[in-house]
C-alpha atoms as a PDB file:
ATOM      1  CA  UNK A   1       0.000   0.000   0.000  1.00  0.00           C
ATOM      2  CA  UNK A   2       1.278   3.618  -0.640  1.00  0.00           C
ATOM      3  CA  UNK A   3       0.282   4.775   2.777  1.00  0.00           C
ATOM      4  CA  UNK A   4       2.591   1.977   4.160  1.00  0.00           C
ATOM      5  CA  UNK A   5       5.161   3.247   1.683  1.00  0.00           C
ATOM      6  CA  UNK A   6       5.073   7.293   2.896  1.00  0.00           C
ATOM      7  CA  UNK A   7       4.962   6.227   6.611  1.00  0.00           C
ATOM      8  CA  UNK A   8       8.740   6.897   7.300  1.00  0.00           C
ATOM      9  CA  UNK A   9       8.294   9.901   5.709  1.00  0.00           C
ATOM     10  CA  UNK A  10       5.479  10.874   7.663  1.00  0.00           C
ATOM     11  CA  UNK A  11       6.734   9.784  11.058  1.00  0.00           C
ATOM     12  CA  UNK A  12       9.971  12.429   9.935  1.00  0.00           C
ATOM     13  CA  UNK A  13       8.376  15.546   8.919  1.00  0.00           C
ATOM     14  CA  UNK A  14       5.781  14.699  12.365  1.00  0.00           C
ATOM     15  CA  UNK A  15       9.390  14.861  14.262  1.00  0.00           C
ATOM     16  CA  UNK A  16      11.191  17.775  12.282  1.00  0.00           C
ATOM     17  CA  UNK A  17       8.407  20.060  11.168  1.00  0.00           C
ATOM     18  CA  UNK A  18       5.286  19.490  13.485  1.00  0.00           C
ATOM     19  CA  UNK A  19       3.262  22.188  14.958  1.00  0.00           C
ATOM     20  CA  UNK A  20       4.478  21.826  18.414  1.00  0.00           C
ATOM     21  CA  UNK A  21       8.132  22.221  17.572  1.00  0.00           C
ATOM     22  CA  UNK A  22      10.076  25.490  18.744  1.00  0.00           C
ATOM     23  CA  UNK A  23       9.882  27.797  15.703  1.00  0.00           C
ATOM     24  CA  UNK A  24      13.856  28.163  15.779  1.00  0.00           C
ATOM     25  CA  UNK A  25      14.101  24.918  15.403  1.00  0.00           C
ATOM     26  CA  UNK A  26      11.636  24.481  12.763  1.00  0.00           C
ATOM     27  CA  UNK A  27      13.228  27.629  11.092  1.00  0.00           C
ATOM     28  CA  UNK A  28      16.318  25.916  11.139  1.00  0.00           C
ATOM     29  CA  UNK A  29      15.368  22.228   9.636  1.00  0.00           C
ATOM     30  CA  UNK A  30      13.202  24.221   6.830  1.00  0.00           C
ATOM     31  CA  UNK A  31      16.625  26.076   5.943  1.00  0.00           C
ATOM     32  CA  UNK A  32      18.497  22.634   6.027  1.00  0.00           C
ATOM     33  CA  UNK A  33      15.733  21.579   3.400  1.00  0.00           C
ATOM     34  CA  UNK A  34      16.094  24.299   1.358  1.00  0.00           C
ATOM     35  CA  UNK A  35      19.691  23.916   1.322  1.00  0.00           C
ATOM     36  CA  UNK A  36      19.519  20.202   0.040  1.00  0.00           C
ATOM     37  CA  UNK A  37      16.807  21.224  -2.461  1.00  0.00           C
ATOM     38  CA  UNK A  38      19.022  23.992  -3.764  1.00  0.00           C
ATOM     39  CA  UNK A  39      22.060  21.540  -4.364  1.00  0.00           C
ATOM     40  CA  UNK A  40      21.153  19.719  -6.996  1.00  0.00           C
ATOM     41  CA  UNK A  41      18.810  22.151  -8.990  1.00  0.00           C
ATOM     42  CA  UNK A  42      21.856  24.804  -9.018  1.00  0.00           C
ATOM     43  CA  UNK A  43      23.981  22.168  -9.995  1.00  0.00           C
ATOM     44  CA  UNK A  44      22.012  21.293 -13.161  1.00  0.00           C
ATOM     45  CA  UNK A  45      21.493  24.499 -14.005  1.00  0.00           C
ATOM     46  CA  UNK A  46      25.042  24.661 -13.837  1.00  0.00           C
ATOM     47  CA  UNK A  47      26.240  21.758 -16.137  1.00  0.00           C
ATOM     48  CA  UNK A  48      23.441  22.076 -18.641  1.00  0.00           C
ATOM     49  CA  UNK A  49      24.936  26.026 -19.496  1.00  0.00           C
ATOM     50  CA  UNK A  50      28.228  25.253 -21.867  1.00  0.00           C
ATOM     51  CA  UNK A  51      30.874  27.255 -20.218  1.00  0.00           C
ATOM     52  CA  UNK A  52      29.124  28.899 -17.153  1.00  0.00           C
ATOM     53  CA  UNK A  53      31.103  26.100 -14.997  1.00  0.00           C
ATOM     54  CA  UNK A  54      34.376  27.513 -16.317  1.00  0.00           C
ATOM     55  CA  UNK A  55      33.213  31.076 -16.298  1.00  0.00           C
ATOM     56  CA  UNK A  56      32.608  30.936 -12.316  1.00  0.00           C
ATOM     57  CA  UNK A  57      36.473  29.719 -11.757  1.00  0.00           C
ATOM     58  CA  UNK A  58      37.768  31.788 -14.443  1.00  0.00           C
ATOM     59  CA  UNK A  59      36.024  35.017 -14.319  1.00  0.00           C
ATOM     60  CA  UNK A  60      36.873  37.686 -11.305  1.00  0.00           C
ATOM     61  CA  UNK A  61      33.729  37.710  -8.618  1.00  0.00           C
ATOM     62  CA  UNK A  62      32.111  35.540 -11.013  1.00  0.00           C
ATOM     63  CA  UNK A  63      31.500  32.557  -8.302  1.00  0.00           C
ATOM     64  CA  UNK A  64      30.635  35.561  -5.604  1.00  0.00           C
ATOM     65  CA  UNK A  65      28.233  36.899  -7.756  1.00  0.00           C
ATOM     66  CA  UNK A  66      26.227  33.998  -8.210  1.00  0.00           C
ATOM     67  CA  UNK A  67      26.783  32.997  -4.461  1.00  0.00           C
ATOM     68  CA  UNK A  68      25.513  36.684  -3.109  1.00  0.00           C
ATOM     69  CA  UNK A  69      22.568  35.759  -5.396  1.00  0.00           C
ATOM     70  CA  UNK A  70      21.538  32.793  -3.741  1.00  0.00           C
ATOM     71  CA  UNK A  71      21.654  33.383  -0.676  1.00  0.00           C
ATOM     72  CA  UNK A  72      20.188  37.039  -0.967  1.00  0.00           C
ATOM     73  CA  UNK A  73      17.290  35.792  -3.715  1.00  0.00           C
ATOM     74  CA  UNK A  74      17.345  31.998  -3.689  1.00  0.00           C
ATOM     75  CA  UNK A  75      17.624  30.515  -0.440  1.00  0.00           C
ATOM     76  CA  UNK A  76      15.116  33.196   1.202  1.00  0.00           C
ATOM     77  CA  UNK A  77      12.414  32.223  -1.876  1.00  0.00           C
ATOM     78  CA  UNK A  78      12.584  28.439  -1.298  1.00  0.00           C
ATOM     79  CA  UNK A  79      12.552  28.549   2.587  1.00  0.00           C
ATOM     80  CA  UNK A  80      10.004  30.629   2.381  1.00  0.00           C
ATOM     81  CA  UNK A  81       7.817  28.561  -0.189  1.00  0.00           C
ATOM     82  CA  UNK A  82       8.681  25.551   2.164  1.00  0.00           C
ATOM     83  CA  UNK A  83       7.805  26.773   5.081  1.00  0.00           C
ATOM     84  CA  UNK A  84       4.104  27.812   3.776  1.00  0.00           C
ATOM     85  CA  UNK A  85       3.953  24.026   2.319  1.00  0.00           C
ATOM     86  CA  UNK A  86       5.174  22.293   6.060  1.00  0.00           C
ATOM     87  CA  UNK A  87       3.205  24.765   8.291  1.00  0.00           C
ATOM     88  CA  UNK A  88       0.344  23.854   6.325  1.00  0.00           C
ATOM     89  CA  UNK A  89       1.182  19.702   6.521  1.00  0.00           C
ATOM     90  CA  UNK A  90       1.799  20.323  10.070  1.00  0.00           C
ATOM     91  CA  UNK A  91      -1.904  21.420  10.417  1.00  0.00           C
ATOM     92  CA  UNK A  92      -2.987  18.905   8.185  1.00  0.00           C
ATOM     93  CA  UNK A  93      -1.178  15.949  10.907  1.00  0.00           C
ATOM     94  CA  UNK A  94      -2.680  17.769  13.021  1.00  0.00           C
ATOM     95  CA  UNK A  95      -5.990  17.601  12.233  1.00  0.00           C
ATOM     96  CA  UNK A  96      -7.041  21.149  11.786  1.00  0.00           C
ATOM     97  CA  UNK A  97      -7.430  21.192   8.376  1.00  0.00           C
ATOM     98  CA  UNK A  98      -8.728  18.713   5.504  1.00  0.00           C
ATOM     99  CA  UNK A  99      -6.440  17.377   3.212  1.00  0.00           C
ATOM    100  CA  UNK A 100      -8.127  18.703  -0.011  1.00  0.00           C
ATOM    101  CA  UNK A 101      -7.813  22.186   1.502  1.00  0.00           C
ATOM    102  CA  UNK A 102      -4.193  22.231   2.418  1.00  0.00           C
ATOM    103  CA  UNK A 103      -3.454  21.140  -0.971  1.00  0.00           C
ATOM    104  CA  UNK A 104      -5.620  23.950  -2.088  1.00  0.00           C
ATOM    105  CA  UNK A 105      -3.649  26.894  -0.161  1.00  0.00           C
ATOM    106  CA  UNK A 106      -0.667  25.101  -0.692  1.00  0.00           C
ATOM    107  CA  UNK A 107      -0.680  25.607  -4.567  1.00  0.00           C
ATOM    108  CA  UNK A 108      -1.958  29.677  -3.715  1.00  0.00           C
ATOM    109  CA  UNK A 109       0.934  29.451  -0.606  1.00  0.00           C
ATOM    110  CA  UNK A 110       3.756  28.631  -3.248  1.00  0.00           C
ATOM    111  CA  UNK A 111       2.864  30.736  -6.108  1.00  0.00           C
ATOM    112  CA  UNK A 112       1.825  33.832  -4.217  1.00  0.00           C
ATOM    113  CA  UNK A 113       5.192  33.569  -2.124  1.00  0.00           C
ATOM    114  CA  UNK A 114       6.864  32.562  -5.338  1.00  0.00           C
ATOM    115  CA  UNK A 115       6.004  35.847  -7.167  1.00  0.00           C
ATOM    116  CA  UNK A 116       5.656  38.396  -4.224  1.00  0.00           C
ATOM    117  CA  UNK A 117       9.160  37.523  -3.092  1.00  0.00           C
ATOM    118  CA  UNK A 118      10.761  38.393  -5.968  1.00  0.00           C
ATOM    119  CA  UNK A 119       9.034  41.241  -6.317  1.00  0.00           C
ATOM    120  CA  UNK A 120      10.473  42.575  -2.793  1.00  0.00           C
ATOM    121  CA  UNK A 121      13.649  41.063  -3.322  1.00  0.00           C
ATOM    122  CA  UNK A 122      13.973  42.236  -6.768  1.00  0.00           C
ATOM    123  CA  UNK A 123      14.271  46.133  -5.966  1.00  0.00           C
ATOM    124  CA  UNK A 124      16.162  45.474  -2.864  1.00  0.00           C
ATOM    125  CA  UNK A 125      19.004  44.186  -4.709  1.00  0.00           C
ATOM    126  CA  UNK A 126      19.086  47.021  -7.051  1.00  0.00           C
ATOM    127  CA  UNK A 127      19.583  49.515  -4.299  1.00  0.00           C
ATOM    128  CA  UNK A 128      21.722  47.325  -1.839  1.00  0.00           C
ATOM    129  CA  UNK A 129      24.227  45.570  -4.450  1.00  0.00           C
ATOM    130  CA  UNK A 130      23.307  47.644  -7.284  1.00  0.00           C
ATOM    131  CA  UNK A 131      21.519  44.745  -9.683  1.00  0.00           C
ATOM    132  CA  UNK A 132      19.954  46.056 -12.681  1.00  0.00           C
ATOM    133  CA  UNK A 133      21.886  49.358 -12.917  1.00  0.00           C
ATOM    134  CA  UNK A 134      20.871  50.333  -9.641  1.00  0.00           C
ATOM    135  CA  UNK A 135      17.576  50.948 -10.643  1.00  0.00           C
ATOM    136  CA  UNK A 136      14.561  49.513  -9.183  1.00  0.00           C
ATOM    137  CA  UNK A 137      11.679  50.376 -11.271  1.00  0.00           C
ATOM    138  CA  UNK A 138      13.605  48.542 -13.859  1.00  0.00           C
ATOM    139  CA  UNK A 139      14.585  45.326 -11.127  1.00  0.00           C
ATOM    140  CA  UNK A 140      10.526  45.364 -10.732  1.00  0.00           C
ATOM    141  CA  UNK A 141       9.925  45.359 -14.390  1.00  0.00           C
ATOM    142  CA  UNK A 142      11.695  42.514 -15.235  1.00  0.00           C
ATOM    143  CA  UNK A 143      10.264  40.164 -12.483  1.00  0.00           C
ATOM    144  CA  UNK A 144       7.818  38.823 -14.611  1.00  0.00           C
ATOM    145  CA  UNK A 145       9.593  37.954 -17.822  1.00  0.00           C
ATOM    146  CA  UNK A 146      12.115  36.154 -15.713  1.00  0.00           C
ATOM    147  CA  UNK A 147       8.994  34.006 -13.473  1.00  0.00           C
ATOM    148  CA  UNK A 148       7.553  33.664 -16.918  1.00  0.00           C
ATOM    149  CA  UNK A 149      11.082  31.558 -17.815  1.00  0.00           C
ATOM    150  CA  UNK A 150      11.375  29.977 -14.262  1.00  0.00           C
ATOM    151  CA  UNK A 151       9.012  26.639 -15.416  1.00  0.00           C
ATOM    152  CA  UNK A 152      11.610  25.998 -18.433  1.00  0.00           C
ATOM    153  CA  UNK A 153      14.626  26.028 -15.811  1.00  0.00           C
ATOM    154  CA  UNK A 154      15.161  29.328 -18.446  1.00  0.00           C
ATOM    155  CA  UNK A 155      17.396  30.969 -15.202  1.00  0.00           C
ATOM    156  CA  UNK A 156      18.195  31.034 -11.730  1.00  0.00           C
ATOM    157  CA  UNK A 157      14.135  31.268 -10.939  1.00  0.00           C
ATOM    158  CA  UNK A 158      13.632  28.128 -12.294  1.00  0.00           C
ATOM    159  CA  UNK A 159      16.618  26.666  -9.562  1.00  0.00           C
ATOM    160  CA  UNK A 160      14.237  28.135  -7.142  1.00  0.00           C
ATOM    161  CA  UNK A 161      10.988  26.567  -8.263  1.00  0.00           C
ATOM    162  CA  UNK A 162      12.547  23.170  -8.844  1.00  0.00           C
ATOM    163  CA  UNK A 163      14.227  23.505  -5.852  1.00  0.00           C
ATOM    164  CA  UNK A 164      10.960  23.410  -4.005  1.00  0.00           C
ATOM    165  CA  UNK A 165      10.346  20.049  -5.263  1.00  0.00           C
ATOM    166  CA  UNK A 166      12.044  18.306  -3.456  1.00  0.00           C
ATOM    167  CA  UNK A 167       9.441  18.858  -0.361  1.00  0.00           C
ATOM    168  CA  UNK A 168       6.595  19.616  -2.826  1.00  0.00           C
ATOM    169  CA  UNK A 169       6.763  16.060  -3.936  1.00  0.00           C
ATOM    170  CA  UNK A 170       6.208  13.951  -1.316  1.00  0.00           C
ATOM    171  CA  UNK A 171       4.024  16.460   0.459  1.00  0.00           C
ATOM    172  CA  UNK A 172       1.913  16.171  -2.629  1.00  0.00           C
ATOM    173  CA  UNK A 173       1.737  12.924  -2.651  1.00  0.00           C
ATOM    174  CA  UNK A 174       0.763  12.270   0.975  1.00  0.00           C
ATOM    175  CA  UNK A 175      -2.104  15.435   0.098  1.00  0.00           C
ATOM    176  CA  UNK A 176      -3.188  13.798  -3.318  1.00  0.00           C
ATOM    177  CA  UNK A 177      -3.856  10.104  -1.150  1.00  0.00           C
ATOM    178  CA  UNK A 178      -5.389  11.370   1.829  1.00  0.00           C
ATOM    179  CA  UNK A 179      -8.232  13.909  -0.347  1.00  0.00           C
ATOM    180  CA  UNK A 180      -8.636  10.815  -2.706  1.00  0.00           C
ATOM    181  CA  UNK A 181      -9.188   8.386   0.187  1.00  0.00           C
ATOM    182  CA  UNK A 182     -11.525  10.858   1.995  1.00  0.00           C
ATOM    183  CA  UNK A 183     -13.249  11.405  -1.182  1.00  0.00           C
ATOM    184  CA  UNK A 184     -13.940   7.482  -1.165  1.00  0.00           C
ATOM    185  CA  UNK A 185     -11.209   6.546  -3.997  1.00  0.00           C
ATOM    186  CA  UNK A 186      -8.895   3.149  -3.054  1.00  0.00           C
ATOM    187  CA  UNK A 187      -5.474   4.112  -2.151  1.00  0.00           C
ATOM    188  CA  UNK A 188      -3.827   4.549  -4.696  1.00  0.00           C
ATOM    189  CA  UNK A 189      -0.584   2.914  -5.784  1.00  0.00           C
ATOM    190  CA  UNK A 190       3.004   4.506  -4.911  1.00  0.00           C
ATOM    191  CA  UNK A 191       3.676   5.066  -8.802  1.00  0.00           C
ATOM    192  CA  UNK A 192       0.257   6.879  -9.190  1.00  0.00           C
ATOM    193  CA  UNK A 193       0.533   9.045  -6.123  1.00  0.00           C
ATOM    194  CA  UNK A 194       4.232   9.865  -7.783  1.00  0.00           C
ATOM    195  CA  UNK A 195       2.442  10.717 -10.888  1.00  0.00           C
ATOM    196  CA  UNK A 196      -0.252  12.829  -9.304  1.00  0.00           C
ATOM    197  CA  UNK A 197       1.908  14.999  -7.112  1.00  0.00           C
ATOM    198  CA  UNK A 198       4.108  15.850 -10.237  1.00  0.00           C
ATOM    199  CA  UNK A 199       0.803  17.095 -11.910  1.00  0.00           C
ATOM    200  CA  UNK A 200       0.404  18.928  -9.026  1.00  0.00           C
ATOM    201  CA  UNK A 201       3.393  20.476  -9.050  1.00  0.00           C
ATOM    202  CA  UNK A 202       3.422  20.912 -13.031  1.00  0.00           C
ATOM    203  CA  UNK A 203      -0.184  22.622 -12.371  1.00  0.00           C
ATOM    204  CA  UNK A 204       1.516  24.974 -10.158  1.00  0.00           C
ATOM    205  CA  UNK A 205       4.241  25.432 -12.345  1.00  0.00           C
ATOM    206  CA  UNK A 206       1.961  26.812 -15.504  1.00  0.00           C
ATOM    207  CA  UNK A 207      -0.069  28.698 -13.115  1.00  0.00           C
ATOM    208  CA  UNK A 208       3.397  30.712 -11.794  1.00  0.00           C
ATOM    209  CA  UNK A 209       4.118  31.178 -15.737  1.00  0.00           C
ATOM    210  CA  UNK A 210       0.818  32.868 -16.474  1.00  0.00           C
ATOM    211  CA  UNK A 211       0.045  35.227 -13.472  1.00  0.00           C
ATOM    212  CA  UNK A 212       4.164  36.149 -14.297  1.00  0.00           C
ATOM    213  CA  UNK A 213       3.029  36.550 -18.085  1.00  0.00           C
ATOM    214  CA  UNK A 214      -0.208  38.725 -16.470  1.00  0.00           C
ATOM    215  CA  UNK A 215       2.490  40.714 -13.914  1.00  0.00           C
ATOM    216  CA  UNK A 216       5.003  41.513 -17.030  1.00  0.00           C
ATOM    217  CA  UNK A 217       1.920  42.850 -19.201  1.00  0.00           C
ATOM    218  CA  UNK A 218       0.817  45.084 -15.934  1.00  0.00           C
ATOM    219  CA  UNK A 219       4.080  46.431 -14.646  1.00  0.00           C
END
């Protein structure tokens, strides 16, 4: 049974990220997430860009440019966007909140983050480290033509959002099988579950490329 297969899972995020942990503590584990989320995204964005590798070692401030950018833009986007998706699955062990509508708010939770961070984060960089020219009515501009790229991996956005994956999925998947058993469906199989949380997170992933298409067309 899938349920058999997630409860490891389960019984960790009850111990690491449950409702009645200190929030320092849970602040802490949801940056150690992030962290190992951001590993391996940044790394593939890495090798599948001929050169960039090289250019990093090679090219003065290069590898401190892209470092000040992550931890300033990236790492503050993803914990955030976690820590929206756990506090909600904390709730949802819990018992304060049905399955069908944590899933709901956590799609909303992600992409609203998603977008409003970078809009904050956007400017500030302009004015503190002097991105975009130093100007930030042109750092706010481009905020969503780059979201609009971030589903195709397109730039360091699209890190970010697959970054998040790596708690989306299985949080997804333990969503998806508790709203389909509630909902009177069999438990589903470990490979369908799999299947469903990815369309989850694809769903999420075209509705963060249109409201950024919507934001470029407004600002």
């Amino acid at each position: 049974m899938a349920t058999d297969t997630l409860t490891p899972f389960l019984d960790w995020l009850d111990r690491h990220f449950s409702v009645g942990l200190p929030l320092v503590r849970f602040a802490r584990n949801t940056v150690l997430l992030s962290l190992i989320g951001l590993a391996p995204a940044l790394a593939l964005y890495i090798a599948l860009i001929p050169g960039f590798f090289s250019h990093l070692y090679g090219t003065e401030g290069a590898l401190a440019g892209l470092t000040r950018q992550i931890l300033t833009n990236g790492l503050p986007v993803v914990f955030v966007v976690n820590a929206f998706g756990l506090s909600l699955f904390a709730q949802l062990r819990a018992e304060r909140i049905r399955p069908e509508v944590v899933l709901a708010a956590d799609m909303a939770a992600r992409i609203g983050a998603f977008i409003a961070l970078h809009v904050l984060i956007y400017p500030a960089s302009a004015l503190m480290f002097g991105s975009f020219g130093g100007d930030p009515l042109l750092a706010l501009r481009v905020v969503g033509p780059t979201l609009a790229q971030a589903a195709t991996f397109g730039n360091l956005s699209g890190v970010y959002l697959y970054a998040t994956l790596v708690s989306a999925l299985p949080l997804h998947m333990v969503l998806v099988g508790a709203a389909l058993r509630r909902s009177g469906y069999r438990d589903p199989s470990l490979a369908n579950l799999t299947l469903l949380a990815l369309a989850v997170f694809g769903l999420q992933a075209l509705l963060l490329t249109a409201a950024a298409m919507l934001l470029g067309v407004i600002v």
